[in-house]
Each structure stands twice: as C-alpha cells, then as structure tokens.
C-alpha atoms as a PDB file:
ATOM      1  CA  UNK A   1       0.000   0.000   0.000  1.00  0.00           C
ATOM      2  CA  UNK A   2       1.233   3.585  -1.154  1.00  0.00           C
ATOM      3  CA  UNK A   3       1.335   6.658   1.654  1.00  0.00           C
ATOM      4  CA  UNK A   4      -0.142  10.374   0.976  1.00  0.00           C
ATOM      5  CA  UNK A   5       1.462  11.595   3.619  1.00  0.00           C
ATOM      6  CA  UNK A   6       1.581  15.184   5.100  1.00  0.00           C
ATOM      7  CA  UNK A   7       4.087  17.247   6.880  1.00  0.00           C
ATOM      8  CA  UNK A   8       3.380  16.171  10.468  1.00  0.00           C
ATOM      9  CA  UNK A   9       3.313  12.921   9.832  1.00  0.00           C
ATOM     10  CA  UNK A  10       6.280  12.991   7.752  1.00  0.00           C
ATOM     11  CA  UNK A  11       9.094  12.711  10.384  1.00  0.00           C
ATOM     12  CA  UNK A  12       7.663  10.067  12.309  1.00  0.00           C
ATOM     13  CA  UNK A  13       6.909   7.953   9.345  1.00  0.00           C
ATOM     14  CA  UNK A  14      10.550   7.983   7.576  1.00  0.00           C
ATOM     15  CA  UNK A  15      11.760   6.959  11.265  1.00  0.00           C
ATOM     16  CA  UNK A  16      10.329   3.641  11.048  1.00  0.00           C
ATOM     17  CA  UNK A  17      12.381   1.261   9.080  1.00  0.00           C
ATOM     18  CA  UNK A  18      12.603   1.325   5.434  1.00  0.00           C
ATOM     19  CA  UNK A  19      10.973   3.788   3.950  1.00  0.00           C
ATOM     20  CA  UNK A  20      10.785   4.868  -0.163  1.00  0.00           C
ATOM     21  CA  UNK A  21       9.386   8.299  -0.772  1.00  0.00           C
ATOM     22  CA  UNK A  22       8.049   9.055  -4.157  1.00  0.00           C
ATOM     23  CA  UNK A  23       8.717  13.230  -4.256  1.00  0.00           C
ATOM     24  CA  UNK A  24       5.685  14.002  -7.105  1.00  0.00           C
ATOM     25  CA  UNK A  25       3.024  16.675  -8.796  1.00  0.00           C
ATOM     26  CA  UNK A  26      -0.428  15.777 -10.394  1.00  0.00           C
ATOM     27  CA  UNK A  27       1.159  17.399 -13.291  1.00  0.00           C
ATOM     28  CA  UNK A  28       4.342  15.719 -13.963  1.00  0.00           C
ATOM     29  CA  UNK A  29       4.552  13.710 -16.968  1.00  0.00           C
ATOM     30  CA  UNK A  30       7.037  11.689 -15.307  1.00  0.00           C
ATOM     31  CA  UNK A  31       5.893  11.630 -12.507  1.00  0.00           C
ATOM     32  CA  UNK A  32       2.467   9.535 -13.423  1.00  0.00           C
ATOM     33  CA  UNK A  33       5.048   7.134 -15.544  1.00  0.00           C
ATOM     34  CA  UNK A  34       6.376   6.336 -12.340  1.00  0.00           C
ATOM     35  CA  UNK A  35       3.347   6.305 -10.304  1.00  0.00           C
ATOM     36  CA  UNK A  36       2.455   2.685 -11.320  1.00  0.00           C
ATOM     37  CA  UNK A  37       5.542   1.064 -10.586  1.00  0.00           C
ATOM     38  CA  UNK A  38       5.843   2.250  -6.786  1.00  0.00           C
ATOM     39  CA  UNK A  39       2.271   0.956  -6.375  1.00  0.00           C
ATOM     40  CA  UNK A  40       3.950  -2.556  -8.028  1.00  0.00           C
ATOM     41  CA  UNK A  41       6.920  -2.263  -5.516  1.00  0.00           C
ATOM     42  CA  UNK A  42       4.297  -1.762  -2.601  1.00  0.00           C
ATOM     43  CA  UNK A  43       2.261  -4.821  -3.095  1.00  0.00           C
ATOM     44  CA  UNK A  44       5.157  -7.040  -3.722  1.00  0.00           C
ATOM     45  CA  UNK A  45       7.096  -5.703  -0.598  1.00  0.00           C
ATOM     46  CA  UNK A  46       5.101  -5.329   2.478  1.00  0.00           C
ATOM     47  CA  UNK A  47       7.824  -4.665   4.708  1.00  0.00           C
ATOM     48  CA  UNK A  48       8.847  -1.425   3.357  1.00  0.00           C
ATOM     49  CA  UNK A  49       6.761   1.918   3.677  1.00  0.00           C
ATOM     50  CA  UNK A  50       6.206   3.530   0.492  1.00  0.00           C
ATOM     51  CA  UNK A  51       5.195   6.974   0.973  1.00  0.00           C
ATOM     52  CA  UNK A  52       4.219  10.081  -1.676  1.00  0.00           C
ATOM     53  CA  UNK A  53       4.931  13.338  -0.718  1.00  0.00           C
ATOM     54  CA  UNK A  54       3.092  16.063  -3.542  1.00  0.00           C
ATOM     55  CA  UNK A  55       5.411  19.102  -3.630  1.00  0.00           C
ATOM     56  CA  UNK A  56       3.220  21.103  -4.594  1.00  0.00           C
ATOM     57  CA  UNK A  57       1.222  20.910  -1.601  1.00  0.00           C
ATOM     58  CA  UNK A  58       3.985  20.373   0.985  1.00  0.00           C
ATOM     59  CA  UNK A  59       7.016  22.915  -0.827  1.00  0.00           C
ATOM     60  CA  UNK A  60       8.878  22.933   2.578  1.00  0.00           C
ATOM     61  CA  UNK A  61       9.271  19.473   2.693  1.00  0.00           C
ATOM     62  CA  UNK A  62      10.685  19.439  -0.520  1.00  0.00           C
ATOM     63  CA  UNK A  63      12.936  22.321   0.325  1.00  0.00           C
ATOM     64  CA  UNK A  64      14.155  20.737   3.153  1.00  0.00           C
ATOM     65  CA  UNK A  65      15.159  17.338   1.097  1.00  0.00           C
ATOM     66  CA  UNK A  66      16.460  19.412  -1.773  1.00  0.00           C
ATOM     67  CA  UNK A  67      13.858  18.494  -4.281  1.00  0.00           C
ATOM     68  CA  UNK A  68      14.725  20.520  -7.477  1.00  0.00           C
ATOM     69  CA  UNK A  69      13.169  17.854  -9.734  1.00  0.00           C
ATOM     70  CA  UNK A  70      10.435  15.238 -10.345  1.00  0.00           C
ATOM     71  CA  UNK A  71       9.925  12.381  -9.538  1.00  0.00           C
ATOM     72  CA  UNK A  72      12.684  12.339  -6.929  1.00  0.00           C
ATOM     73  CA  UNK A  73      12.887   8.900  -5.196  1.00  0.00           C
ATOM     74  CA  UNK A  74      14.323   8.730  -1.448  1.00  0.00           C
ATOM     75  CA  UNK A  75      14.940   5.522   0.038  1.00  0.00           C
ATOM     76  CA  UNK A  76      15.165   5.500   3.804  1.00  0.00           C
ATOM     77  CA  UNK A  77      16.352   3.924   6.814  1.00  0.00           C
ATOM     78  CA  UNK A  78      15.374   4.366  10.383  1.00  0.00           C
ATOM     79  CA  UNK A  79      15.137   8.220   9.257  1.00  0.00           C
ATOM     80  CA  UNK A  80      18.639   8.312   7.367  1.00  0.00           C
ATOM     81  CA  UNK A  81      18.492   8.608   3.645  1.00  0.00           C
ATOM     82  CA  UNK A  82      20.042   5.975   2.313  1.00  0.00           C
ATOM     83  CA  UNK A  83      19.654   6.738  -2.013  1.00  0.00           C
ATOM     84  CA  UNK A  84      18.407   9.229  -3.859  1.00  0.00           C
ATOM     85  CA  UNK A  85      17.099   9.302  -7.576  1.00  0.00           C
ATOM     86  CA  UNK A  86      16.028  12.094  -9.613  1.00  0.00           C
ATOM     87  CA  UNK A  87      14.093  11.172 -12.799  1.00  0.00           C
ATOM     88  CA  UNK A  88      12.110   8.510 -14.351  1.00  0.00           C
ATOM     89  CA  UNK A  89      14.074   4.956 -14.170  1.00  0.00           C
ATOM     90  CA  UNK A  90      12.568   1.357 -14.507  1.00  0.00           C
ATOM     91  CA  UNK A  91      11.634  -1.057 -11.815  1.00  0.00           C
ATOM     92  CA  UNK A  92      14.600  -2.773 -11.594  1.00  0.00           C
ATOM     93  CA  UNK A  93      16.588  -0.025  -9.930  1.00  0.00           C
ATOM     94  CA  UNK A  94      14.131   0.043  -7.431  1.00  0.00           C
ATOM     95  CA  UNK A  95      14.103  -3.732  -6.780  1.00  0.00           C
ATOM     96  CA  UNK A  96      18.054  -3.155  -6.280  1.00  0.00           C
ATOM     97  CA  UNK A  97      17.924  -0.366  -3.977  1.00  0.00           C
ATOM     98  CA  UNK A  98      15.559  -2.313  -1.721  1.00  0.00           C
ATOM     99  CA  UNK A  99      17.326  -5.892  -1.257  1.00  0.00           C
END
C-alpha cells in the first residue's frame, strides 16, 4: 500500500524502518510514468513503507530534502536517507535499492 502523507506525519513515518518516498506533482509527466511502478513495488514488498509526498502541496518538505526535480525517489532507513534518484528509471533499480 502507497502513503499520501503530510508534513506532520512525515518525520515520524521515515523513522520507522525502510521507507521509499516518491517526491511528485499531479502534473508531472514523469511523474504519473512512475506512479504505477511504486504501487507494483508496494504490493510485492510489504515490509517497506512507500510513501508520496506532492510538492506542490507540501514545498517545505521538498525544500528541506532538496527536491529541485520530479519524480525524486528517497529511500530511507530508520530516518537516514540511504539513495536518492532524480528522474524517471525502470523497476529494476528500485528492486536493487531495496534488497
């Protein structure tokens, strides 16, 4: 199951073991490419969090990760990030990242 999470629960959620945070906007081309595959990645991987965070409706939380594009994929670890991806990429690099 995929996240919309907002900015209070944000801190507490990324905390909590591994967590992958899809950085988004409704209006990203991109963005929607990827939307599809997290969703994948969530049912086939119950024990991570995945989480989407809409930039557009939580800017500060993008400022403070240093979101200057989208999609922007965070993986985390008991709240330390771990990787970072900017862009579209496939599945596979996901599958990777969370072995």
């Amino acid at each position: 199951m995929v996240i919309h999470l907002e900015k209070e629960d944000f801190n507490e959620v990324i905390k909590e073991g591994k967590v992958l945070v899809d950085f988004y906007a409704d209006w990203c081309g991109p963005c929607k490419m990827l939307a599809p595959i997290i969703e994948e990645l969530a049912k086939e991987n119950e024990s991570i969090k995945f989480v989407k965070v809409n930039v557009d409706l939580h800017e500060d939380l993008a400022q403070q990760y240093g979101i200057m594009s989208i999609p922007t994929v965070i993986l985390f670890e008991n709240g330390e990030q771990l990787k970072k991806q900017i862009g579209f990429v496939p599945k596979d690099v996901f599958e990777e990242w969370i072995k």
